[in-house]
Protein backbone atom coordinates (compact mmCIF):
# COMPACT_ATOMS: atom_id res chain seq x y z
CA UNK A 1 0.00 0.00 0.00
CA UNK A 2 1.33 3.22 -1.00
CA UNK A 3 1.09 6.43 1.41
CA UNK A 4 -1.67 7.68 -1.25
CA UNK A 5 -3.81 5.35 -0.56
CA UNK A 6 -3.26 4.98 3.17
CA UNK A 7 -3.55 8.96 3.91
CA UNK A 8 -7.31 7.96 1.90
CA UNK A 9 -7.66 5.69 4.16
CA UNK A 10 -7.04 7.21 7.14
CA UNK A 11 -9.30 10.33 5.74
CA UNK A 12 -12.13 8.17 5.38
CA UNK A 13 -11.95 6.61 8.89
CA UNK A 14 -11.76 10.20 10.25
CA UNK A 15 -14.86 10.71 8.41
CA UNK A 16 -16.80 7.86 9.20
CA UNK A 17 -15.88 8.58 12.85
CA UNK A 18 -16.55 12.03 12.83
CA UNK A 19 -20.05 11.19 11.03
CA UNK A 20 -20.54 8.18 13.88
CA UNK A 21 -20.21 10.57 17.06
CA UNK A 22 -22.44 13.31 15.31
CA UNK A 23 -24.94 10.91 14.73
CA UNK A 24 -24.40 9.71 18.31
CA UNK A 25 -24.22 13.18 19.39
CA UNK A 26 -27.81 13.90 17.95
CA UNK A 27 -29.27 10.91 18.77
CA UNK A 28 -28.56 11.92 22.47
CA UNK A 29 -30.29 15.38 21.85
CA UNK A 30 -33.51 14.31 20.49
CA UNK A 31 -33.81 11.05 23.23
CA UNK A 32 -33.26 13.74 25.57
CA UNK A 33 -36.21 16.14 23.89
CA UNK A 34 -38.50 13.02 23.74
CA UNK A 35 -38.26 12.90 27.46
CA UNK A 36 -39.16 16.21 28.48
CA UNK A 37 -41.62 16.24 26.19
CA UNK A 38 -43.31 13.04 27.54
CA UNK A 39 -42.04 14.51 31.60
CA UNK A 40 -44.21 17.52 30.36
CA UNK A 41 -47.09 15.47 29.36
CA UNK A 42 -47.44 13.39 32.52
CA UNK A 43 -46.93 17.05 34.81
CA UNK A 44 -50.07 18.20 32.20
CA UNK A 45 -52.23 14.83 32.81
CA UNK A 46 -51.98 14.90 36.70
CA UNK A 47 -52.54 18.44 36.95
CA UNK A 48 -55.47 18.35 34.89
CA UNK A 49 -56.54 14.93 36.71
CA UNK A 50 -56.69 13.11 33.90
CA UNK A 51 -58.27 9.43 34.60
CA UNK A 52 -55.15 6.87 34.66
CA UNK A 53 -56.22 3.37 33.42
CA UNK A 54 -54.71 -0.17 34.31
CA UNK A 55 -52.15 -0.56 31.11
CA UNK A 56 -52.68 -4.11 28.92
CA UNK A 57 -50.35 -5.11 26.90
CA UNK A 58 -50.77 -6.39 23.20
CA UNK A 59 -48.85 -9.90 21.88
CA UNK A 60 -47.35 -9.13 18.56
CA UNK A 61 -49.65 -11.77 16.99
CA UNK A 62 -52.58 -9.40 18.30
CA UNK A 63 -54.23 -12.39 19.96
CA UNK A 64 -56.00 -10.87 23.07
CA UNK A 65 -54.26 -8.39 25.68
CA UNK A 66 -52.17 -9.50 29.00
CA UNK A 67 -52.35 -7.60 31.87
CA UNK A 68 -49.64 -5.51 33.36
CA UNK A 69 -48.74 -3.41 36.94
CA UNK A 70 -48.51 -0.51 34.78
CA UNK A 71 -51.25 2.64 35.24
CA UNK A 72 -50.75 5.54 32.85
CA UNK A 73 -52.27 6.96 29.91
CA UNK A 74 -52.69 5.41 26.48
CA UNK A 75 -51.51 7.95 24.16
CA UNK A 76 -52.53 6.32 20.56
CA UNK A 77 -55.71 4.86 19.52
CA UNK A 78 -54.35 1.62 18.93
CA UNK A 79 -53.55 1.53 22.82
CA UNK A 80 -49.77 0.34 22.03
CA UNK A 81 -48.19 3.51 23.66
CA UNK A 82 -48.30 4.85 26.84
CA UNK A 83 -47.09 7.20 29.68
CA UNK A 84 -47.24 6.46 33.02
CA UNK A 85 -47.84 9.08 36.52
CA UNK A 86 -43.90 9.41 36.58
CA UNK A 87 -43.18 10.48 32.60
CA UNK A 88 -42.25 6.90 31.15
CA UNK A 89 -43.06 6.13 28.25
CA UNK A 90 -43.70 2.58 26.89
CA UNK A 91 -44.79 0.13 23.79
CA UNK A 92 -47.25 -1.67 24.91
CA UNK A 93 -46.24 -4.88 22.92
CA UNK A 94 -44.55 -8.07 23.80
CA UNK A 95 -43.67 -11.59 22.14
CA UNK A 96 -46.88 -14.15 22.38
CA UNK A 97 -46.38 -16.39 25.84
CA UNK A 98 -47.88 -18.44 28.07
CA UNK A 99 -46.28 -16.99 31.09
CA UNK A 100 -47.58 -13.54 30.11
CA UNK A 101 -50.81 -14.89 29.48
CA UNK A 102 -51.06 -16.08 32.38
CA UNK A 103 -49.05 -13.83 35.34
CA UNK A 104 -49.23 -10.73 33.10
CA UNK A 105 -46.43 -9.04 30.91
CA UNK A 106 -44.25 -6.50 32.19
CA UNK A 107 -43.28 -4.34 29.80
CA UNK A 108 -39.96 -1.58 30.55
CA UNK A 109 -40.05 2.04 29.81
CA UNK A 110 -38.87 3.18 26.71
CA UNK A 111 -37.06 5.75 25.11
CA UNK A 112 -39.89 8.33 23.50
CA UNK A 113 -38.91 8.62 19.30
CA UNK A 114 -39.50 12.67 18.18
CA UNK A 115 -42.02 11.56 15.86
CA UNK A 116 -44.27 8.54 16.30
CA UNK A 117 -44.37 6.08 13.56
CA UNK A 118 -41.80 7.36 11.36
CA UNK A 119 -40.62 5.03 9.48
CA UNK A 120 -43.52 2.39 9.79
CA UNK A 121 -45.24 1.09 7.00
CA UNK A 122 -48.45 2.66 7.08
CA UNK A 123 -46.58 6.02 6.09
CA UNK A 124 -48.70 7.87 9.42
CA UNK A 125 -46.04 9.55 11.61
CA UNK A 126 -47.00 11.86 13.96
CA UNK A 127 -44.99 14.66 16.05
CA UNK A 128 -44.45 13.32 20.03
CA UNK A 129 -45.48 16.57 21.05
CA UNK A 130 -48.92 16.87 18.48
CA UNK A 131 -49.53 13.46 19.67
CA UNK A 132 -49.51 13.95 23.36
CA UNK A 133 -51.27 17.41 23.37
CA UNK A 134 -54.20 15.44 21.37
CA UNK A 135 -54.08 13.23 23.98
CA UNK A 136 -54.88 15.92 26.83
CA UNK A 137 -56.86 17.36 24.68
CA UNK A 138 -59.41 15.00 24.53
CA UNK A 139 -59.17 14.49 28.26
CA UNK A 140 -60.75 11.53 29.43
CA UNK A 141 -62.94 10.42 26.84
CA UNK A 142 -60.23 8.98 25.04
CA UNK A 143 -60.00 6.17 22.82
């Protein structure tokens, strides 16, 4: 290898690096935004008393619901996201099991994407924020 060709080299590792922690770097920022956003949105839905509901969770084969400890807020119509009293935000899906179907699934908290759905076949995204002020919005006669 001639020192052409490994100064190239080294140039495009520098930029594939460089590109790597920006990407990192902004990743980091919008996780970040997502959770105030959904911190703000829990603050809102206490302090306007929104009802909190016992949180099921979906299998991914959509057979039935399983019960979970969680109480929050379903946020989408298709009751697979949530928030819960202390800003967490969660999919509300989980691989098809006996166990779950029986004790209940426990699903974690979640980090919050900018915009729900993006990327998902259907083509519907959604801003977090648009989404959860709809949700207030409609108070408690939601879905």
């Amino acid at each position: 290898m001639d020192d052409g060709e490994r100064g190239w080299r080294e140039q495009r590792e520098r930029a594939v690096r460089a590109h790597a922690a920006a990407d990192e770097r902004r990743r980091t920022a919008e996780a970040a935004e997502a959770a105030r956003i959904v911190a703000w949105f829990a603050a809102e839905a206490n302090r306007r008393g929104l009802r909190r509901t016992r949180l099921a969770v979906q299998p991914y084969d959509g057979g039935g619901r399983y019960r979970s400890r969680l109480t929050g807020w379903y946020v989408d119509r298709a009751l697979t996201r949530a928030v819960d009293a202390r800003g967490n935000f969660y999919l509300l899906s989980a691989p098809p099991s006996l166990r779950a179907r029986l004790l209940g699934a426990d699903p974690r908290p979640q980090p919050a994407p900018l915009v729900v759905g993006q990327g998902g076949r259907d083509g519907e995204s959604i801003p977090l924020r648009a989404l959860l002020t709809r949700r207030l919005d409609a108070g408690d006669d939601w879905p």
